[in-house]
C-alpha atoms as a PDB file:
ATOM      1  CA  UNK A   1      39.075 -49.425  -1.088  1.00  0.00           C
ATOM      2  CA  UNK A   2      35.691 -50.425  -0.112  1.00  0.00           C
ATOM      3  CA  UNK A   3      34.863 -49.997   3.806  1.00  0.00           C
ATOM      4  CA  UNK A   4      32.878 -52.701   6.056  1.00  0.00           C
ATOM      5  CA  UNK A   5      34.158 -55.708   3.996  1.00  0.00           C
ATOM      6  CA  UNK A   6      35.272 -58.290   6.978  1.00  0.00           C
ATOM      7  CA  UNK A   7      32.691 -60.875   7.903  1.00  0.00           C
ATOM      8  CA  UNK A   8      32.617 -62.416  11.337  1.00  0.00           C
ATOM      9  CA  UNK A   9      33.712 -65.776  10.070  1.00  0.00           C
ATOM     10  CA  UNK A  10      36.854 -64.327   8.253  1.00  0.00           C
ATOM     11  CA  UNK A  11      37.592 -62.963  11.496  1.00  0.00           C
ATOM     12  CA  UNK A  12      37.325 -66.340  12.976  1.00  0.00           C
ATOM     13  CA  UNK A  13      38.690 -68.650  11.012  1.00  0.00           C
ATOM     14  CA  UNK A  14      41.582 -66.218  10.385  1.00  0.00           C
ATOM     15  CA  UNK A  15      44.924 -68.442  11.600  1.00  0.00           C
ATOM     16  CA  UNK A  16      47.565 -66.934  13.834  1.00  0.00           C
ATOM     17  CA  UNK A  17      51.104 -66.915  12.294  1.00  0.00           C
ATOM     18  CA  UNK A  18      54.934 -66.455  13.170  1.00  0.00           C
ATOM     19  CA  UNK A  19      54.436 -63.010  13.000  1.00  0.00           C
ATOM     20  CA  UNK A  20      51.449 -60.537  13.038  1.00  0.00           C
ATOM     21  CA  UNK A  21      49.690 -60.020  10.500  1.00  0.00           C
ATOM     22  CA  UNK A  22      46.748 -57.572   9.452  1.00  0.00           C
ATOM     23  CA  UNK A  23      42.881 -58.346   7.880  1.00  0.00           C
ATOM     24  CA  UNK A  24      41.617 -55.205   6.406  1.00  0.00           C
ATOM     25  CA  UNK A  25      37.990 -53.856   6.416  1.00  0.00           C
ATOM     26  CA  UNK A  26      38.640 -50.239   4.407  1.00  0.00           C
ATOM     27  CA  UNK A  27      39.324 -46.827   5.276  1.00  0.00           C
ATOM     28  CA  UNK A  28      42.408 -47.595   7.423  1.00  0.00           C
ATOM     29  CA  UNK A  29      40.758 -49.787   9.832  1.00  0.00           C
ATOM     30  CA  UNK A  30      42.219 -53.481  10.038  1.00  0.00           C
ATOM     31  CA  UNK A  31      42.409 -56.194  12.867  1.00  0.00           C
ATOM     32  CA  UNK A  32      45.569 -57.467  13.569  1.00  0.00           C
ATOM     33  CA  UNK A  33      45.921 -60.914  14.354  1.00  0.00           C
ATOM     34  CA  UNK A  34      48.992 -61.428  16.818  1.00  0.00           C
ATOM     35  CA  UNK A  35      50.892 -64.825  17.305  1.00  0.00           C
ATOM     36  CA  UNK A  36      48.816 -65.915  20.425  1.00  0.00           C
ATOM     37  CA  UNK A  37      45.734 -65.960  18.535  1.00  0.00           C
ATOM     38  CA  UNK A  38      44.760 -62.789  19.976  1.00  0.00           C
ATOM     39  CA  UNK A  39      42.830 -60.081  17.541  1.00  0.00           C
ATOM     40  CA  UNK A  40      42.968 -56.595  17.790  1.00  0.00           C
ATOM     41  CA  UNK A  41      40.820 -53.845  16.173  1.00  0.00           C
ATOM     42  CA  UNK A  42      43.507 -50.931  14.827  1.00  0.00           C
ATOM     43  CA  UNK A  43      43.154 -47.812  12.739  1.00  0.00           C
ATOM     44  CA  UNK A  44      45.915 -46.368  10.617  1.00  0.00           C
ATOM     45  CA  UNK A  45      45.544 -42.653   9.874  1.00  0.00           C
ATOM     46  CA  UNK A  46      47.817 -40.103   8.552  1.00  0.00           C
ATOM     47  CA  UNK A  47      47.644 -36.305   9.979  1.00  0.00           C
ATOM     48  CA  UNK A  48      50.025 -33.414   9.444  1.00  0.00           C
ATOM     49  CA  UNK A  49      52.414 -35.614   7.488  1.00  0.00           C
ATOM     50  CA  UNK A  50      52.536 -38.428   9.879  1.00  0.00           C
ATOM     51  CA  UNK A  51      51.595 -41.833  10.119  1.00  0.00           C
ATOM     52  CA  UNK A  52      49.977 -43.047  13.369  1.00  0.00           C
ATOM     53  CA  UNK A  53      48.035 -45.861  14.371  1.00  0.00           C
ATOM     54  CA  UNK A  54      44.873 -45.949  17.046  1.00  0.00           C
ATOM     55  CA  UNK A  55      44.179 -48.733  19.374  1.00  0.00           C
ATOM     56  CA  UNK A  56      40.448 -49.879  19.225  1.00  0.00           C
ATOM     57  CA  UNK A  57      40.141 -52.781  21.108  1.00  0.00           C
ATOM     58  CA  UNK A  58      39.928 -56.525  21.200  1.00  0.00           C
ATOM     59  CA  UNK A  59      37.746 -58.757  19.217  1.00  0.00           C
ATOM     60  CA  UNK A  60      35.277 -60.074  19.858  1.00  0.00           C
ATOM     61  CA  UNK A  61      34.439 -57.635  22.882  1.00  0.00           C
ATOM     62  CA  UNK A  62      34.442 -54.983  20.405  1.00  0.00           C
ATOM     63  CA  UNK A  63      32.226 -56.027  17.881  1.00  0.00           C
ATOM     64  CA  UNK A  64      32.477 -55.247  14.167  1.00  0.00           C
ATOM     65  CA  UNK A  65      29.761 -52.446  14.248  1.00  0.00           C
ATOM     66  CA  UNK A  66      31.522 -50.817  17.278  1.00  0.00           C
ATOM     67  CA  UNK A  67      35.006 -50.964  15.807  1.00  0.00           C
ATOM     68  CA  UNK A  68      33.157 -49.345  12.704  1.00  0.00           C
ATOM     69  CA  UNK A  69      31.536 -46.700  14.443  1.00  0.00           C
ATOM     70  CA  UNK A  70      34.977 -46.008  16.713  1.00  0.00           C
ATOM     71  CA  UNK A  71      36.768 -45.618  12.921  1.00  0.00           C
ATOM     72  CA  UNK A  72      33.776 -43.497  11.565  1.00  0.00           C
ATOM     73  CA  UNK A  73      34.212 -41.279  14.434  1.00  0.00           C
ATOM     74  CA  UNK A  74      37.985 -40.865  14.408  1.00  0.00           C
ATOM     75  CA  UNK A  75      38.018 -40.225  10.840  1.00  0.00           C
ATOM     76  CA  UNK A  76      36.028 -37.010  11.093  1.00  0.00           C
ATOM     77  CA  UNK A  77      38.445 -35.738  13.418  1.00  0.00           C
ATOM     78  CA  UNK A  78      41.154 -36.602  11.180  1.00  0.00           C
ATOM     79  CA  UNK A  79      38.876 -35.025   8.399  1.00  0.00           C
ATOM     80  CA  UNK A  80      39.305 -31.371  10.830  1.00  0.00           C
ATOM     81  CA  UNK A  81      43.238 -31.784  10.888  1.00  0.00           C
ATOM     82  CA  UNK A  82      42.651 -33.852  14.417  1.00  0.00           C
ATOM     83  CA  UNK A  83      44.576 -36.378  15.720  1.00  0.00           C
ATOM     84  CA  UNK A  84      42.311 -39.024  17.341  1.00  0.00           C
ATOM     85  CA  UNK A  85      45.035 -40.359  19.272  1.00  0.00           C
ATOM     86  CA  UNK A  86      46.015 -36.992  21.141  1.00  0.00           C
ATOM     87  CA  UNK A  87      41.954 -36.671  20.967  1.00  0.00           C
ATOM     88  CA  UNK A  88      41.659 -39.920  23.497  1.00  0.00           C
ATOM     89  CA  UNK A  89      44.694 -38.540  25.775  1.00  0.00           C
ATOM     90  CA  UNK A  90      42.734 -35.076  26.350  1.00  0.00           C
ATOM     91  CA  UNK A  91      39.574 -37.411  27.151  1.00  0.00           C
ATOM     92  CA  UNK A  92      40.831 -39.395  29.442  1.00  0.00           C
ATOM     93  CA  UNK A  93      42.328 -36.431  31.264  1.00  0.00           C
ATOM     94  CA  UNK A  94      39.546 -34.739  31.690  1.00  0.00           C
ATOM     95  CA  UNK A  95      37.089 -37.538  32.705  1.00  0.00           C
ATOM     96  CA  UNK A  96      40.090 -37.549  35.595  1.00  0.00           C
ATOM     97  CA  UNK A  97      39.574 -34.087  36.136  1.00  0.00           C
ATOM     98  CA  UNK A  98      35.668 -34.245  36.130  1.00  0.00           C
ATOM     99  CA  UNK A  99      34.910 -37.126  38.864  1.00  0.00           C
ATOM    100  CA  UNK A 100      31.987 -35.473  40.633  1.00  0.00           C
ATOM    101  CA  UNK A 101      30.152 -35.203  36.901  1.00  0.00           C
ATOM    102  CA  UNK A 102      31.394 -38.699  35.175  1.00  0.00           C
ATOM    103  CA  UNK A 103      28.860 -40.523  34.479  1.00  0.00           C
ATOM    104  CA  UNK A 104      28.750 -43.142  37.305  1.00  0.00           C
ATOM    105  CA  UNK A 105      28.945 -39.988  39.862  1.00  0.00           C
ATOM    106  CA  UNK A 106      25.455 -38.516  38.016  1.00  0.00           C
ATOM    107  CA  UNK A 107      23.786 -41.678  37.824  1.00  0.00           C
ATOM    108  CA  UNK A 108      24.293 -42.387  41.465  1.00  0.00           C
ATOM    109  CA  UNK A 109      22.747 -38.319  42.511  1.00  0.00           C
ATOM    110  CA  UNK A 110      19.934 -39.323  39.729  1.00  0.00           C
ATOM    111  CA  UNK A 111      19.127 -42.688  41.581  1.00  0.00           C
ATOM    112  CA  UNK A 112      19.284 -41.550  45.547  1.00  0.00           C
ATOM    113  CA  UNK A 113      16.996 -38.538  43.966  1.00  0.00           C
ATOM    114  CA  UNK A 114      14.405 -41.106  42.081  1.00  0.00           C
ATOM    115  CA  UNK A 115      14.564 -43.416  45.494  1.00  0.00           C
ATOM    116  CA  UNK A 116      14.105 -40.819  48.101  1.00  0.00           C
ATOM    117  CA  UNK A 117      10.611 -40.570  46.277  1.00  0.00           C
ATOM    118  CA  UNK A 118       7.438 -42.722  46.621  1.00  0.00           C
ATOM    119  CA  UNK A 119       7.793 -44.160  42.777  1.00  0.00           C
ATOM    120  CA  UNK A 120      10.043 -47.010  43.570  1.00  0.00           C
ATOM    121  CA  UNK A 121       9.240 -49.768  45.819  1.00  0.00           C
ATOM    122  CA  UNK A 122      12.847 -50.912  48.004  1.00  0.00           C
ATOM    123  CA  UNK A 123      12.985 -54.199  45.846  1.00  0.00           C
ATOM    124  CA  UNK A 124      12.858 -51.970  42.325  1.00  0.00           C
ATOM    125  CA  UNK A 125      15.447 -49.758  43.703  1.00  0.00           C
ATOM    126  CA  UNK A 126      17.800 -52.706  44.604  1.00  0.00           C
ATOM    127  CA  UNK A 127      17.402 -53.845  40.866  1.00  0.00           C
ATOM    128  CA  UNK A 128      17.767 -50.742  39.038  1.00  0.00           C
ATOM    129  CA  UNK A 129      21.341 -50.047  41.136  1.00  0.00           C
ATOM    130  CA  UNK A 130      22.480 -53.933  40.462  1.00  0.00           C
ATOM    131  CA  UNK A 131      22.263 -53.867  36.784  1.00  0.00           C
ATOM    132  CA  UNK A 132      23.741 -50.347  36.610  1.00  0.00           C
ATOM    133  CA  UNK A 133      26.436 -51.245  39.114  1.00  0.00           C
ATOM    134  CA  UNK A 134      27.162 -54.876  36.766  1.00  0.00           C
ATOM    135  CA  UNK A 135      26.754 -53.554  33.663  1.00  0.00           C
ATOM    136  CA  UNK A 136      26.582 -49.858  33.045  1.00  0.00           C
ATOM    137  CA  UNK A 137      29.323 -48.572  35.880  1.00  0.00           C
ATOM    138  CA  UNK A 138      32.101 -50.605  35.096  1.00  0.00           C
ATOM    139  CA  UNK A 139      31.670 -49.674  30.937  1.00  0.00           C
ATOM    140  CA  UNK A 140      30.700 -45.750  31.005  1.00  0.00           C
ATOM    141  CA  UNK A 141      30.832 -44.852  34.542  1.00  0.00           C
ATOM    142  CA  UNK A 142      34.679 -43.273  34.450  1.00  0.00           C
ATOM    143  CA  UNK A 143      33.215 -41.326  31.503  1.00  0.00           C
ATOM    144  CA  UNK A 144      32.659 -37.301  32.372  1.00  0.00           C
ATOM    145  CA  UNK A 145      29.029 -36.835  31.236  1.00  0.00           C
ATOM    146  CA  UNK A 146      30.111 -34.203  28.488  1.00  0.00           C
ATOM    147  CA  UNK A 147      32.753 -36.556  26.890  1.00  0.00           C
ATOM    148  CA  UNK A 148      30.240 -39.797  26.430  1.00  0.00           C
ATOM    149  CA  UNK A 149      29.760 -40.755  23.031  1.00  0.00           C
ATOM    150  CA  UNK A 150      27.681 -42.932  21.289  1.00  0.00           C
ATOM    151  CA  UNK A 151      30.285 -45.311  20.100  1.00  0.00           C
ATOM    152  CA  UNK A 152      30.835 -45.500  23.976  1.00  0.00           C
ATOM    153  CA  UNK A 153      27.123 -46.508  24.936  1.00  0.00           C
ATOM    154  CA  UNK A 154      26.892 -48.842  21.821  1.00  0.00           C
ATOM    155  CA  UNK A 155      29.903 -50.792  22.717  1.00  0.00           C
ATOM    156  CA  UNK A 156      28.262 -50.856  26.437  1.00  0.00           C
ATOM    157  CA  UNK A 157      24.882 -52.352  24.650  1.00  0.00           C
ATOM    158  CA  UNK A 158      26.860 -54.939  22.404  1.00  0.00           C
ATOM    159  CA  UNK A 159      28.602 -56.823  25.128  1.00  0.00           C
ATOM    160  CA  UNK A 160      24.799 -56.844  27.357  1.00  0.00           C
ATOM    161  CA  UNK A 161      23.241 -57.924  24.609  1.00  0.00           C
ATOM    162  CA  UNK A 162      26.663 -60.691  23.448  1.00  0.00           C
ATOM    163  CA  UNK A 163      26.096 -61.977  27.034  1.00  0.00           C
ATOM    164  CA  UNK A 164      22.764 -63.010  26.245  1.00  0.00           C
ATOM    165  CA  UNK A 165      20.868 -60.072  28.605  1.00  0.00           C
ATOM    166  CA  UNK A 166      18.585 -58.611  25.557  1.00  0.00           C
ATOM    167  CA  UNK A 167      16.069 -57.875  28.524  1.00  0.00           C
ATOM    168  CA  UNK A 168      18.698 -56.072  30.420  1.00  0.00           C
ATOM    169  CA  UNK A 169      20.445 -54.426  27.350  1.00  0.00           C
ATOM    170  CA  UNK A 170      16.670 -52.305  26.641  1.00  0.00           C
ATOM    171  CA  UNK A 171      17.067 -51.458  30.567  1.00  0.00           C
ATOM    172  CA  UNK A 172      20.386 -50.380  30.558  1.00  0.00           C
ATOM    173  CA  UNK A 173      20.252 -48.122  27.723  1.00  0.00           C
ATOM    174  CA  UNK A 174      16.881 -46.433  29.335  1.00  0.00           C
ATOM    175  CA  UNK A 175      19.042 -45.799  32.449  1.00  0.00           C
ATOM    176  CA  UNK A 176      21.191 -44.221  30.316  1.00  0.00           C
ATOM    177  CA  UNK A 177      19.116 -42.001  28.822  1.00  0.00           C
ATOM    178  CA  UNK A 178      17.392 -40.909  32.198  1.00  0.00           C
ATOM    179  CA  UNK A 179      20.849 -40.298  33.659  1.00  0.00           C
ATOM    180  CA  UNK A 180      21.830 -37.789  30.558  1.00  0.00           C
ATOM    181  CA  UNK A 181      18.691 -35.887  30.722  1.00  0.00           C
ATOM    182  CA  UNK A 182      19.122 -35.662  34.362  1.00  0.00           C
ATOM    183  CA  UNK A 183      22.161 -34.347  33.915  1.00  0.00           C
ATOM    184  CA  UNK A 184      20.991 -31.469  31.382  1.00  0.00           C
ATOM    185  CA  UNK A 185      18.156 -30.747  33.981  1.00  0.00           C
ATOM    186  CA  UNK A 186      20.643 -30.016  36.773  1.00  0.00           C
ATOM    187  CA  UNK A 187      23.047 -27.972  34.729  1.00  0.00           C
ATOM    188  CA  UNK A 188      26.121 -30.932  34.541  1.00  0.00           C
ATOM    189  CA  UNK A 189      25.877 -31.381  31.363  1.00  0.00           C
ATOM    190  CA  UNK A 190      26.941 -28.385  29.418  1.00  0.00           C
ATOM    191  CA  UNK A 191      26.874 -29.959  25.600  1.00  0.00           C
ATOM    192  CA  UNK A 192      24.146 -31.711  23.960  1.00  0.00           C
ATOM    193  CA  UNK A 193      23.899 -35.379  24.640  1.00  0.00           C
ATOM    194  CA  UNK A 194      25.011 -38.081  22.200  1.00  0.00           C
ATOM    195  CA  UNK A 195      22.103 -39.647  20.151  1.00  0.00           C
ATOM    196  CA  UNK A 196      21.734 -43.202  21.992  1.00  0.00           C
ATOM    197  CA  UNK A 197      21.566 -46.377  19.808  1.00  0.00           C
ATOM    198  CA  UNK A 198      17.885 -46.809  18.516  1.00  0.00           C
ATOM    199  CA  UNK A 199      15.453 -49.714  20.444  1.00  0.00           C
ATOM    200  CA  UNK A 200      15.691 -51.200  16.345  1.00  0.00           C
ATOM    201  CA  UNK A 201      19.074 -51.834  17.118  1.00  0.00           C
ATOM    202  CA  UNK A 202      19.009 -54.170  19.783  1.00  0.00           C
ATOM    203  CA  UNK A 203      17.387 -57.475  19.129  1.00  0.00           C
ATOM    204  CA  UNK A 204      13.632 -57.773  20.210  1.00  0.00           C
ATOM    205  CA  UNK A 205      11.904 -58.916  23.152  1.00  0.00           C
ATOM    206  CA  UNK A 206      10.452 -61.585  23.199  1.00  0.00           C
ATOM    207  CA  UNK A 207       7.127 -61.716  24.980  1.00  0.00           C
ATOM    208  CA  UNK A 208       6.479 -63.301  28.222  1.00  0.00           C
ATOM    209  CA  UNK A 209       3.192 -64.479  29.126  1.00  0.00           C
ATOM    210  CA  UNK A 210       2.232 -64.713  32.633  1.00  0.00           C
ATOM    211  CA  UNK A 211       0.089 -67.130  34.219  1.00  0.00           C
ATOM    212  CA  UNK A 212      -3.711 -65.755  35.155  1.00  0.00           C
ATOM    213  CA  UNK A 213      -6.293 -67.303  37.936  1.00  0.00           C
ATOM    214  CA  UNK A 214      -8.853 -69.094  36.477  1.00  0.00           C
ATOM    215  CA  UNK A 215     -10.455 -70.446  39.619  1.00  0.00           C
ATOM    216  CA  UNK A 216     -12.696 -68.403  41.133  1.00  0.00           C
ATOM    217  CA  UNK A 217     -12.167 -69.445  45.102  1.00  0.00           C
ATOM    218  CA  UNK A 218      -8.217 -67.711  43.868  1.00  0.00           C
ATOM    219  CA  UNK A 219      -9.466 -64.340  43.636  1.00  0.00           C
ATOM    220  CA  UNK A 220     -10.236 -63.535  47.377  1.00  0.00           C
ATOM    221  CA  UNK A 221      -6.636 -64.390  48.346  1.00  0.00           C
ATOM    222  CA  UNK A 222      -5.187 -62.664  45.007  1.00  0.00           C
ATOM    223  CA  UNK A 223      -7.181 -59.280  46.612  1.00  0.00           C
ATOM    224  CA  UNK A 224      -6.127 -59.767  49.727  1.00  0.00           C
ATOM    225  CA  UNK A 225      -2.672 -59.615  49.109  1.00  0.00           C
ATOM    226  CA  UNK A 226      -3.030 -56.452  47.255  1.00  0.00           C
ATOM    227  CA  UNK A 227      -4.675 -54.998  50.296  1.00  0.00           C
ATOM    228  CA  UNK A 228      -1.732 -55.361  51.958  1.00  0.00           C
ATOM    229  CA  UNK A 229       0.968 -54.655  49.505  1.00  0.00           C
ATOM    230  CA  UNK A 230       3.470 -52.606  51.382  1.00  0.00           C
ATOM    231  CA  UNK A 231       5.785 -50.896  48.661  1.00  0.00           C
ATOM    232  CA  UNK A 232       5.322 -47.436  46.953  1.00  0.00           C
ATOM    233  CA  UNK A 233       1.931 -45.492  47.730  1.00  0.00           C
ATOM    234  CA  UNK A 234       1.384 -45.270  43.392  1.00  0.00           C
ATOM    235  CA  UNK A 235       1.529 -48.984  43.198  1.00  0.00           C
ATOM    236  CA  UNK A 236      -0.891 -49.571  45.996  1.00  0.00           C
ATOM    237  CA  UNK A 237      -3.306 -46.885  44.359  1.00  0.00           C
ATOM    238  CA  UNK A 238      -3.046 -48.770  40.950  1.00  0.00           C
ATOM    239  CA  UNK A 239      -3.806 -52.387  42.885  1.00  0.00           C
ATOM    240  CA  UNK A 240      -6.832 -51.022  44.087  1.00  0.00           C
ATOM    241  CA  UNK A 241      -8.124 -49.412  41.407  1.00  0.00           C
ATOM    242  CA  UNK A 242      -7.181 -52.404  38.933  1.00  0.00           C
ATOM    243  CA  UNK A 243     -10.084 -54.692  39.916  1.00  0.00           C
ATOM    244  CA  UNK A 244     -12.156 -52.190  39.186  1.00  0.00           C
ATOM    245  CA  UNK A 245     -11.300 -50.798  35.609  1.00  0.00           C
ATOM    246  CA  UNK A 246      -9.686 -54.355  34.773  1.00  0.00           C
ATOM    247  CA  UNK A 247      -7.138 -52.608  32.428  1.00  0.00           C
ATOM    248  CA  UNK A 248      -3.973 -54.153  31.291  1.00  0.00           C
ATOM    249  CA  UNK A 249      -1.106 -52.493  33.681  1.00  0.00           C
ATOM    250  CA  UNK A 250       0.622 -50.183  30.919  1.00  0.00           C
ATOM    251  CA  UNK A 251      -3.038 -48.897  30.509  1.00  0.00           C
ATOM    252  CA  UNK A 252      -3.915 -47.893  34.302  1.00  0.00           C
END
């Protein structure tokens, strides 16, 4: 049976009925439509002469190319005479077991660390720990930093970027990335990390183009107010030096 062969709109249009009832996609993984209307991702699998089943999760917060990545991953451990199931009990034990090095608790060390320094202005700070706190906490954070997978991150990515945050999906998964190689740095992480979803994968950014001053008489107050910027020594240093160089900002 071929795999990857449901299309968003069959999953859509697909009508509830009396009973539930299944919409396959190959390879054992289906979505089973139940009586409410409600659709759930599922995965039958056979190991050591038994039939079991794996819970997924709900569509549409998991997506079809999380669902697919989920089944790809749970087949391989079938594949070593593993039973995904059991696989996702022993997980979730540990990341209970492992609270000082979950995720949320390493990204929290890795942010007082990059604060306490003289990169980050206050105001940066605040928004780097509000979009991890909205976003990244609540969907990896329980996670043990040796158990994250990509599947996990991905499905973390899909919602951002479902809720219309593209700009805060690229941000999120570079937080992510700092927070693992912090971890590897500082000896919590004790396996290699999981290879993060590619930039391709998330949609583009769309430029934004910021208004310039044109009027001459603008310029004295414009340098002014960089005189006295208050936040992170760097910054300052860079606002000084800009009028002189006149690079663009990535450049400096």
């Amino acid at each position: 049976m071929p795999f990857a062969i449901l299309t968003t709109k069959e999953i859509n249009s697909a009508q509830a009925r009396k009973k539930p009832w299944r919409l396959y996609d190959g390879g054992g993984l289906y979505i089973q439509i139940q009586p409410n209307g409600n659709r759930f991702w599922r995965y039958k699998y056979s190991v050591r002469g038994r039939e079991k089943t794996l819970s997924i999760g709900r569509w549409p917060e998991i997506t079809r190319s999380v669902a697919r990545q989920v089944h790809m991953d749970a087949r391989a451990l079938v594949q070593q005479d593993l039973d995904p199931s059991l696989e996702k009990q022993a997980r979730r034990k540990a990341n209970a077991h492992a609270g000082e090095q979950t995720v949320e608790a390493v990204g929290r060390i890795w942010f007082e660390s990059m604060k306490s320094g003289d990169a980050w202005s206050s105001g940066y700070a605040d928004k780097i720990i509000g979009q991890m706190e909205i976003h990244l906490f609540p969907a990896i954070g329980g996670i043990a930093v040796d158990r994250l997978t990509t599947s996990d991150v991905a499905s973390m990515l899909e919602r951002i970027v479902m809720a219309g945050f593209i700009e805060t999906a690229h941000r999120v998964r570079r937080y992510t990335r700092l927070i693992l190689e912090y971890a590897i740095e500082t000896g919590r992480m004790t396996v290699h990390p999981p290879l993060l979803p590619k930039k391709g994968t998330l949609p583009k950014l769309k430029p934004t183009h910021h208004a310039s001053i044109k009027d001459p008489k603008k310029i004295g107050p414009l340098l002014l107010k960089m005189d006295h910027y208050s936040g992170s020594f760097v910054t300052k240093c860079a606002l000084h030096l800009s009028p002189l160089v006149f690079l663009r900002p990535g450049e400096l």
